[in-house]
PDB file of N, CA and C in Angstrom:
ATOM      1  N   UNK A   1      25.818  83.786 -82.471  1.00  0.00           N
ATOM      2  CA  UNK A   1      27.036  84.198 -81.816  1.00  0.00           C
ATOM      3  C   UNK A   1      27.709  82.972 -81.197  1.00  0.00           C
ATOM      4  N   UNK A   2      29.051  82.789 -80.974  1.00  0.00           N
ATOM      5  CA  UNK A   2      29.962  81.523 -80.823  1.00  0.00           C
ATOM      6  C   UNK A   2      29.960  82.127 -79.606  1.00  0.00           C
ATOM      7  N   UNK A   3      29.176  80.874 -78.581  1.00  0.00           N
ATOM      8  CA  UNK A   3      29.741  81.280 -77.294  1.00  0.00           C
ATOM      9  C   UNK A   3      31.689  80.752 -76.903  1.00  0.00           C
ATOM     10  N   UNK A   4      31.774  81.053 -75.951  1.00  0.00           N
ATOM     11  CA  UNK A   4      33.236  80.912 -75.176  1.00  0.00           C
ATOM     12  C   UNK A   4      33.339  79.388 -75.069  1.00  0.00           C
ATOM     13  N   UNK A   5      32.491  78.814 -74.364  1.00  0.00           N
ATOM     14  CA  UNK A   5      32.761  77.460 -74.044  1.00  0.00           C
ATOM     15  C   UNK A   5      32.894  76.447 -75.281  1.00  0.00           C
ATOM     16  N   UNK A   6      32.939  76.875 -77.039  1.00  0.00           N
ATOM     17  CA  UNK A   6      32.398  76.252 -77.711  1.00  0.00           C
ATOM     18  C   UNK A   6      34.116  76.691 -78.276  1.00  0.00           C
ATOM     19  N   UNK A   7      34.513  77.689 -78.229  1.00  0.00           N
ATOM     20  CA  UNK A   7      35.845  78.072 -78.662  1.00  0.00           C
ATOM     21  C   UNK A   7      36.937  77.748 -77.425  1.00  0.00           C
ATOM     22  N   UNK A   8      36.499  77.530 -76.271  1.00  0.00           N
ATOM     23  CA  UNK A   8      37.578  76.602 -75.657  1.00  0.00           C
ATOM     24  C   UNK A   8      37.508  75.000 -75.315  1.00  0.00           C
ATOM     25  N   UNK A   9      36.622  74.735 -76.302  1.00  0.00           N
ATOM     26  CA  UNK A   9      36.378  73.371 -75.953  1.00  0.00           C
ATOM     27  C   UNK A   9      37.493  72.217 -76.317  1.00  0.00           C
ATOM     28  N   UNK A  10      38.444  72.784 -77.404  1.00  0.00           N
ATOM     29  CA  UNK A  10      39.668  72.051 -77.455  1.00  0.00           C
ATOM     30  C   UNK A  10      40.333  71.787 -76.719  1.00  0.00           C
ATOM     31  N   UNK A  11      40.416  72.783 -75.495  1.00  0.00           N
ATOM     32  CA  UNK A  11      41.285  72.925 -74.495  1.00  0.00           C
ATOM     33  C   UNK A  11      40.703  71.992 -73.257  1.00  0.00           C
ATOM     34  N   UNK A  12      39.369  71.391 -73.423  1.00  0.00           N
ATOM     35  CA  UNK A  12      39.008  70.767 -72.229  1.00  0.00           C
ATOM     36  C   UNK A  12      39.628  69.912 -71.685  1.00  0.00           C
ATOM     37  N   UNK A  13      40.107  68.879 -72.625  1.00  0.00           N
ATOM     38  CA  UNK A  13      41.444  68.032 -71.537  1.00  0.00           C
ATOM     39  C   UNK A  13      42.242  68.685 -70.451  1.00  0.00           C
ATOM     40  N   UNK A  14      42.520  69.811 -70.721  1.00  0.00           N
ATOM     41  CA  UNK A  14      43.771  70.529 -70.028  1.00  0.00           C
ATOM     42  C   UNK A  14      42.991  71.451 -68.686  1.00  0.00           C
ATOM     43  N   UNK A  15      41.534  71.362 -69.328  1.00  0.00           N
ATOM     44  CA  UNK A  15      40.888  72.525 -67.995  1.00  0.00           C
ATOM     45  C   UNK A  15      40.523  71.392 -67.129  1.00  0.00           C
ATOM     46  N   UNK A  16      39.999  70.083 -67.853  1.00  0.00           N
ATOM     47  CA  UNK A  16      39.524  68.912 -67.038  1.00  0.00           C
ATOM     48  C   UNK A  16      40.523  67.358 -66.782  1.00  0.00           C
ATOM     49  N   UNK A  17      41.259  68.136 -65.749  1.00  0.00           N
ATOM     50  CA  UNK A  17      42.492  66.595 -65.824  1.00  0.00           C
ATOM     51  C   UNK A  17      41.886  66.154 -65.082  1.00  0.00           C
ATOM     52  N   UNK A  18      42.751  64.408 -64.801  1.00  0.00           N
ATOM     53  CA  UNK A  18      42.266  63.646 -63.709  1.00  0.00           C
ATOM     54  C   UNK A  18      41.750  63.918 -62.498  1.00  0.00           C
ATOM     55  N   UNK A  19      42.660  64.599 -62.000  1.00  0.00           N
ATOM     56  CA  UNK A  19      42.322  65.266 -60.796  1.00  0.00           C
ATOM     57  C   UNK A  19      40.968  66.093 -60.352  1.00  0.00           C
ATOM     58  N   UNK A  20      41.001  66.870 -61.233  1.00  0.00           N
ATOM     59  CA  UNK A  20      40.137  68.111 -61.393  1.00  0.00           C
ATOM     60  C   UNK A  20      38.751  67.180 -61.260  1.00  0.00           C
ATOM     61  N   UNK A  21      38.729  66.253 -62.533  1.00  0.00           N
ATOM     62  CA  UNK A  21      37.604  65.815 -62.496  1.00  0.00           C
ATOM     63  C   UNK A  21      36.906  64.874 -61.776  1.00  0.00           C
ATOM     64  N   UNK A  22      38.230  64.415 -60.787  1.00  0.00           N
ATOM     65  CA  UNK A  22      37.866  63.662 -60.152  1.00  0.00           C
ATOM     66  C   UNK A  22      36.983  64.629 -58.558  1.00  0.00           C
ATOM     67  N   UNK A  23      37.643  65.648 -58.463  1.00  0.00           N
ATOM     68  CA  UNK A  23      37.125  66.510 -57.314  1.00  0.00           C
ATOM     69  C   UNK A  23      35.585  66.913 -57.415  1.00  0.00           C
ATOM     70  N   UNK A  24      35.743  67.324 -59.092  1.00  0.00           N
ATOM     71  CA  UNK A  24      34.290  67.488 -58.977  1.00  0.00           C
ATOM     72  C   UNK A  24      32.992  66.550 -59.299  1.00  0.00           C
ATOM     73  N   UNK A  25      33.543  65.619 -59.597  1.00  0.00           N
ATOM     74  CA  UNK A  25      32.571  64.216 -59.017  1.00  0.00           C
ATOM     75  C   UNK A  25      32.215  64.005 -57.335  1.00  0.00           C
ATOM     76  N   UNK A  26      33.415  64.355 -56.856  1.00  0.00           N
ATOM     77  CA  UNK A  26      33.322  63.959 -55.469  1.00  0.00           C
ATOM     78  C   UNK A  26      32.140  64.895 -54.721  1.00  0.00           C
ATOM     79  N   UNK A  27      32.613  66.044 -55.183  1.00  0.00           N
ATOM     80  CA  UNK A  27      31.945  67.280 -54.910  1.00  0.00           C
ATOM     81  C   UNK A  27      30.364  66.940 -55.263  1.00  0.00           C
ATOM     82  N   UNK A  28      29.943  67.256 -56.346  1.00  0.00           N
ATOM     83  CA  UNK A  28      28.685  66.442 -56.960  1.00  0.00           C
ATOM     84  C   UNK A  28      27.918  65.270 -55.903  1.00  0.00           C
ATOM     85  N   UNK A  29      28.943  64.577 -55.737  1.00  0.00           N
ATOM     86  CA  UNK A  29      28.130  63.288 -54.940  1.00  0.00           C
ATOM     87  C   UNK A  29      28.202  63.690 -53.648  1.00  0.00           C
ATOM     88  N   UNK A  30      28.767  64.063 -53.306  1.00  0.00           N
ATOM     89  CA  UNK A  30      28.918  64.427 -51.859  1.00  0.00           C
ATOM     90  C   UNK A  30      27.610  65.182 -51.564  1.00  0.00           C
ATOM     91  N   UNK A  31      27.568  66.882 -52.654  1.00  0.00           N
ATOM     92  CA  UNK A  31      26.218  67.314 -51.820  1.00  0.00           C
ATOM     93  C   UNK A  31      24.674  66.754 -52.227  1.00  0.00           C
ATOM     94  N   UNK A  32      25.137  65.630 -52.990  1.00  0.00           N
ATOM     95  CA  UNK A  32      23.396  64.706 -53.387  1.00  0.00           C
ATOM     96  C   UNK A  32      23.352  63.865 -52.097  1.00  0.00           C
ATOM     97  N   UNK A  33      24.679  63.245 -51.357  1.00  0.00           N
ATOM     98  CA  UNK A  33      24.036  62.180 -50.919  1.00  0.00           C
ATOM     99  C   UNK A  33      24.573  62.417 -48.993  1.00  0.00           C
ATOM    100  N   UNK A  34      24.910  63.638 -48.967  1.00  0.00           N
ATOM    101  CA  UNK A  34      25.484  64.323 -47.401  1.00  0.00           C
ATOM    102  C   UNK A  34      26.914  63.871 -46.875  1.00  0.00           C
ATOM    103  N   UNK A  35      27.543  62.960 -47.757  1.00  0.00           N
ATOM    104  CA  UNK A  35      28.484  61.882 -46.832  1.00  0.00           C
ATOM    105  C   UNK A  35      30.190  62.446 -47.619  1.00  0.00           C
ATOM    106  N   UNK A  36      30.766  62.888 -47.379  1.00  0.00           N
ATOM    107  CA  UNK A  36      32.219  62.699 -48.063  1.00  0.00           C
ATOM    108  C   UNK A  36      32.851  61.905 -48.381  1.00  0.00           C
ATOM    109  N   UNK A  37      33.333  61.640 -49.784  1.00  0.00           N
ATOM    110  CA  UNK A  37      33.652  60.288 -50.103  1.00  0.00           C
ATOM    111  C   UNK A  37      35.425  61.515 -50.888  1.00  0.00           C
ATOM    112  N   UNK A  38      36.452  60.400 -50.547  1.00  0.00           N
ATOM    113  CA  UNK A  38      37.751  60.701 -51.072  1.00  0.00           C
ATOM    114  C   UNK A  38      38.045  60.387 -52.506  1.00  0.00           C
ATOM    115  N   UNK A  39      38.848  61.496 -52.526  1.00  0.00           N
ATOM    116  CA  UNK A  39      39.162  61.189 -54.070  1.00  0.00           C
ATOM    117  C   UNK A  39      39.622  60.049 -54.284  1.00  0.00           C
ATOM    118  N   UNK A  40      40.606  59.045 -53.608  1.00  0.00           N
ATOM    119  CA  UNK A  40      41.424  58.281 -53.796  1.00  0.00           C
ATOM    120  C   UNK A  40      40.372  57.056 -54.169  1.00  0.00           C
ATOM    121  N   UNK A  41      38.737  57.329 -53.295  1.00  0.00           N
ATOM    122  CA  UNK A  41      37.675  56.231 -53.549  1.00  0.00           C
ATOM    123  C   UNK A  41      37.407  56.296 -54.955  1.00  0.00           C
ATOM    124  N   UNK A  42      37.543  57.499 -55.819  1.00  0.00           N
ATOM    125  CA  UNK A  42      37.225  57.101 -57.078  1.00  0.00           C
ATOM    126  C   UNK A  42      38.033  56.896 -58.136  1.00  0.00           C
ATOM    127  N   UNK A  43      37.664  56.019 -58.893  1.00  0.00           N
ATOM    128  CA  UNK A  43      38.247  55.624 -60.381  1.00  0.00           C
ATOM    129  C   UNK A  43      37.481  56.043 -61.317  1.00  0.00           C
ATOM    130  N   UNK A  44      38.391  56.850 -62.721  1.00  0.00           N
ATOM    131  CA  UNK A  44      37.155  56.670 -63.989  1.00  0.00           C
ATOM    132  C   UNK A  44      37.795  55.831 -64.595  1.00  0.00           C
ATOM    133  N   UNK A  45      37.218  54.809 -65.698  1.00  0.00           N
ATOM    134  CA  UNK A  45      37.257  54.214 -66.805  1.00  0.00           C
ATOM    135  C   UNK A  45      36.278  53.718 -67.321  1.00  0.00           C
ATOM    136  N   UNK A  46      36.784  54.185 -68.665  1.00  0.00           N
ATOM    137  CA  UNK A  46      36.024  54.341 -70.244  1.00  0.00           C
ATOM    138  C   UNK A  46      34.426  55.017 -69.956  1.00  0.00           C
ATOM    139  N   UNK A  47      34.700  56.156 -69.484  1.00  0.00           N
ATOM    140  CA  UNK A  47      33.595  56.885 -69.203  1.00  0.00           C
ATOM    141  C   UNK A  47      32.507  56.132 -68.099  1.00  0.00           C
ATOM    142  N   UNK A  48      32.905  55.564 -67.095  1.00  0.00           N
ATOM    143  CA  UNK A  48      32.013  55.178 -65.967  1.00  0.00           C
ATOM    144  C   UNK A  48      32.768  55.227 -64.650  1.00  0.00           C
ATOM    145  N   UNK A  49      31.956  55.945 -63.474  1.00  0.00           N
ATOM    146  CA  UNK A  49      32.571  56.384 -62.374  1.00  0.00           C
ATOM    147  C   UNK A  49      32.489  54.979 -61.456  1.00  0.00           C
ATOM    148  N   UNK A  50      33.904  54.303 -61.088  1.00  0.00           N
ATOM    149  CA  UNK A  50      34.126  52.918 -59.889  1.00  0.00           C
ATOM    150  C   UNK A  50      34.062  54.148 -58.620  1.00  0.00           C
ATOM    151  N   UNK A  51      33.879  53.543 -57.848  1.00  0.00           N
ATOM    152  CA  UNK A  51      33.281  54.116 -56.584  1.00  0.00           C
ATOM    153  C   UNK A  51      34.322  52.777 -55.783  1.00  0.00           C
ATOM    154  N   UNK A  52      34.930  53.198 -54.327  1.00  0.00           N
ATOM    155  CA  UNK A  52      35.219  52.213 -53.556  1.00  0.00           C
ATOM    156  C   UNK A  52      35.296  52.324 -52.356  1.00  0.00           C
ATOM    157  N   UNK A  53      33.988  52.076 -52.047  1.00  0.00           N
ATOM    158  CA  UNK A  53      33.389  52.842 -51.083  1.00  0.00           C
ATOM    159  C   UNK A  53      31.639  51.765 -50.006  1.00  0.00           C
ATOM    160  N   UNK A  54      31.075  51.820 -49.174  1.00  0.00           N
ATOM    161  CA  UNK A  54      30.504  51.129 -48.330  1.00  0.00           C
ATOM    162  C   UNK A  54      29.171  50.768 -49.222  1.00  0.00           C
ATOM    163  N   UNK A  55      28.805  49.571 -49.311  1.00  0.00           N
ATOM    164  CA  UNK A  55      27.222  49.173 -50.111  1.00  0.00           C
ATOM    165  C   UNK A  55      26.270  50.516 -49.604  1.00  0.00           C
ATOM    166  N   UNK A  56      26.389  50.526 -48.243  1.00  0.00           N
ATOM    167  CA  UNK A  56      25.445  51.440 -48.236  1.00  0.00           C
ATOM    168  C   UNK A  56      25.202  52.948 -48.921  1.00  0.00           C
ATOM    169  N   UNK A  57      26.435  53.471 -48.697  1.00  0.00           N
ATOM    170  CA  UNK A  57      26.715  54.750 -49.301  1.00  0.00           C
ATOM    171  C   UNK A  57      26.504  54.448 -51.117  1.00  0.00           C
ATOM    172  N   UNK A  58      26.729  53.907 -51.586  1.00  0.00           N
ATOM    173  CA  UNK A  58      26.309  53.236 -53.262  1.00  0.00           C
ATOM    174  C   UNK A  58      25.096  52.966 -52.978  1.00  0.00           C
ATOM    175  N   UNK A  59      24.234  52.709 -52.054  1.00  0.00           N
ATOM    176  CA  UNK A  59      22.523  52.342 -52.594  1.00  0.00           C
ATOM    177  C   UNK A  59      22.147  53.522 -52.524  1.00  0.00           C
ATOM    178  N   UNK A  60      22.792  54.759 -51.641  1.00  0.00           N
ATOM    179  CA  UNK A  60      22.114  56.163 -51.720  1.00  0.00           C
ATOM    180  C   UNK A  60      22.524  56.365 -53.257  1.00  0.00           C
ATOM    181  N   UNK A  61      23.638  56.568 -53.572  1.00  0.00           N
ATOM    182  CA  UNK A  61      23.882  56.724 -54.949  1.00  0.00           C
ATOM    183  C   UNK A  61      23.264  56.396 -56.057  1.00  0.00           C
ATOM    184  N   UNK A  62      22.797  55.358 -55.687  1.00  0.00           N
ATOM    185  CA  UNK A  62      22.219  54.697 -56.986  1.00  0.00           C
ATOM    186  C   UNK A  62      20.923  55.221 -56.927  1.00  0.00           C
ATOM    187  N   UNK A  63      20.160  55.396 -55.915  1.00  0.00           N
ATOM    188  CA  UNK A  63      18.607  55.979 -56.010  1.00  0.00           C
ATOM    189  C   UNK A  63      18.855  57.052 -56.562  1.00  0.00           C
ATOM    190  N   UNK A  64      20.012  58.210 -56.710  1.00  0.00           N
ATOM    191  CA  UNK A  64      20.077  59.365 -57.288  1.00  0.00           C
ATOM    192  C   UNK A  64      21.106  59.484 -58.035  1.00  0.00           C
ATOM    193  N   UNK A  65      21.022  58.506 -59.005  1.00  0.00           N
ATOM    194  CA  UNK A  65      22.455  58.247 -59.929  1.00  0.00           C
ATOM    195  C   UNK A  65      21.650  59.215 -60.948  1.00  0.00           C
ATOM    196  N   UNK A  66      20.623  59.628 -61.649  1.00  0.00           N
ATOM    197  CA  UNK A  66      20.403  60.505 -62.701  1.00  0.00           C
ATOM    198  C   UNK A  66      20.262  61.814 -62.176  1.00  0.00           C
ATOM    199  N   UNK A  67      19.880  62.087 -61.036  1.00  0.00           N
ATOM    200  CA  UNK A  67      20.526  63.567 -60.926  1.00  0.00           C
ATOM    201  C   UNK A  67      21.662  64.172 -60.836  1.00  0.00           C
ATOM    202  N   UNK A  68      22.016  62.526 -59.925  1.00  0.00           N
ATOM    203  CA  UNK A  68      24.047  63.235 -60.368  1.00  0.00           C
ATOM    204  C   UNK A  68      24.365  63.143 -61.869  1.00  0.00           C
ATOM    205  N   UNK A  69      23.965  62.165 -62.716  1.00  0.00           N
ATOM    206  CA  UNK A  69      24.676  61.925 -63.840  1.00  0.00           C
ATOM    207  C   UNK A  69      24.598  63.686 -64.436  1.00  0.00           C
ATOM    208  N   UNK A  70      23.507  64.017 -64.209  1.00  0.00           N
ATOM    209  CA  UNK A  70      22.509  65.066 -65.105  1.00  0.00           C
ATOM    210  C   UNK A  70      23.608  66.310 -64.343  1.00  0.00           C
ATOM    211  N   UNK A  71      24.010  66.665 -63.096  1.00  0.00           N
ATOM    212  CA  UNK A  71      24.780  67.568 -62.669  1.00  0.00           C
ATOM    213  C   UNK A  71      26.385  67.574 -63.378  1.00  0.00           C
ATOM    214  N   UNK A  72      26.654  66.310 -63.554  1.00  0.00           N
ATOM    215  CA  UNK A  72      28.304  66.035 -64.072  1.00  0.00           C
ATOM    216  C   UNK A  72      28.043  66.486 -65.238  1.00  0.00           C
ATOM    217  N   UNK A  73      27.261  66.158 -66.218  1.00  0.00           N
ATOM    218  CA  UNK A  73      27.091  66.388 -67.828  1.00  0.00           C
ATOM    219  C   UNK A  73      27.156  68.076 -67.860  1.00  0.00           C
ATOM    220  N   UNK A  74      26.191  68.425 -66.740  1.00  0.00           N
ATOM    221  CA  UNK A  74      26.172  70.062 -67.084  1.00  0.00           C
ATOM    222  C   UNK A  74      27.548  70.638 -66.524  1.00  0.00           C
ATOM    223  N   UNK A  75      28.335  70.024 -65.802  1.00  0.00           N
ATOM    224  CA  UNK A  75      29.565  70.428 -65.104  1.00  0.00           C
ATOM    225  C   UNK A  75      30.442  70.125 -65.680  1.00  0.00           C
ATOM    226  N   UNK A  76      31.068  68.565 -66.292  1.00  0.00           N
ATOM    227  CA  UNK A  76      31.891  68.348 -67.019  1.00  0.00           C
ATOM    228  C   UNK A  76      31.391  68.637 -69.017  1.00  0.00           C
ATOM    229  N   UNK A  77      30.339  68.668 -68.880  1.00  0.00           N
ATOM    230  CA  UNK A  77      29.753  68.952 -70.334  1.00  0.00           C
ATOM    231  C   UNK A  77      30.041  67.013 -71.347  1.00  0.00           C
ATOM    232  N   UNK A  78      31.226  67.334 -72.421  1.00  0.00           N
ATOM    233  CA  UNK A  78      31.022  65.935 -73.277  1.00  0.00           C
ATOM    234  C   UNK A  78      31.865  64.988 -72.337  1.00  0.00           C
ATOM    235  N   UNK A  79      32.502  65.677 -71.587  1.00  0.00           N
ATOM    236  CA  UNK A  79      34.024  64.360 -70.946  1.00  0.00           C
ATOM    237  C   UNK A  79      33.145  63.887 -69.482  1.00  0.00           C
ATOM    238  N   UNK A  80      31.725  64.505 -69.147  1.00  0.00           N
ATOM    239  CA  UNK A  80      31.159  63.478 -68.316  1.00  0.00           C
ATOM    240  C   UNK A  80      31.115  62.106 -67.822  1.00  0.00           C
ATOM    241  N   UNK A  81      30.887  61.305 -66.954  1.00  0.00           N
ATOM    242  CA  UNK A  81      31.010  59.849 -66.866  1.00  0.00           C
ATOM    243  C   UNK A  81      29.355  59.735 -67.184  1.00  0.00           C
ATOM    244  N   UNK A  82      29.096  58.393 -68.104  1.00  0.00           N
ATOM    245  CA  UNK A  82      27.823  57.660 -68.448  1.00  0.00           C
ATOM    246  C   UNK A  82      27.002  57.302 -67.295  1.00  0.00           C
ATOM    247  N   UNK A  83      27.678  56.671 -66.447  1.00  0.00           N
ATOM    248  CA  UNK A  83      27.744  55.617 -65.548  1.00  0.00           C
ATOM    249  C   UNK A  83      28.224  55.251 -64.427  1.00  0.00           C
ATOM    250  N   UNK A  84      27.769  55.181 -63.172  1.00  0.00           N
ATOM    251  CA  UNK A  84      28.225  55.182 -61.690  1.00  0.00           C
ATOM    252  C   UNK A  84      28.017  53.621 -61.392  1.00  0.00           C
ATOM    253  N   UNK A  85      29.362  52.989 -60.763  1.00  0.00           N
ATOM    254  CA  UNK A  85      29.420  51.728 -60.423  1.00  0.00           C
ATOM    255  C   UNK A  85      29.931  51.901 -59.012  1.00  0.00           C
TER     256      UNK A  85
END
């Protein structure tokens, strides 16, 4: 059986704009690492999340960069980011 998400998957650009996806990165990192970080702190390009934001708050990140990666993939699915900088 063809699930739903497999017949609107053309449409994912349009369900997942900049914005959108940028919130739910934020969202994502926010409840891994307790701290609120602004949208405006993040950048994507070529599939890797820039962060601009305090060393410290990035070393929490980075100790739990594969559970976030692993939450975005199941949240954003193929248009996920690889990679947190």
């Amino acid at each position: 059986m063809i699930e739903l998400k497999d017949l609107l998957g053309k449409y994912n650009d349009l369900f997942f704009s900049g914005s959108l996806k940028k919130d739910t990165i934020r969202t994502i990192i926010s409840e891994e690492i307790g701290f609120e970080i602004k949208s405006e702190d993040i950048e994507i390009k070529n599939g890797t999340v820039q962060l601009n934001i305090k060393p410290i708050y990035k070393n929490e990140i980075f100790m739990k960069q594969e559970k976030i990666l692993a939450k975005l993939a199941e949240n954003l699915g193929k248009k996920a980011p690889q990679d947190i900088r």
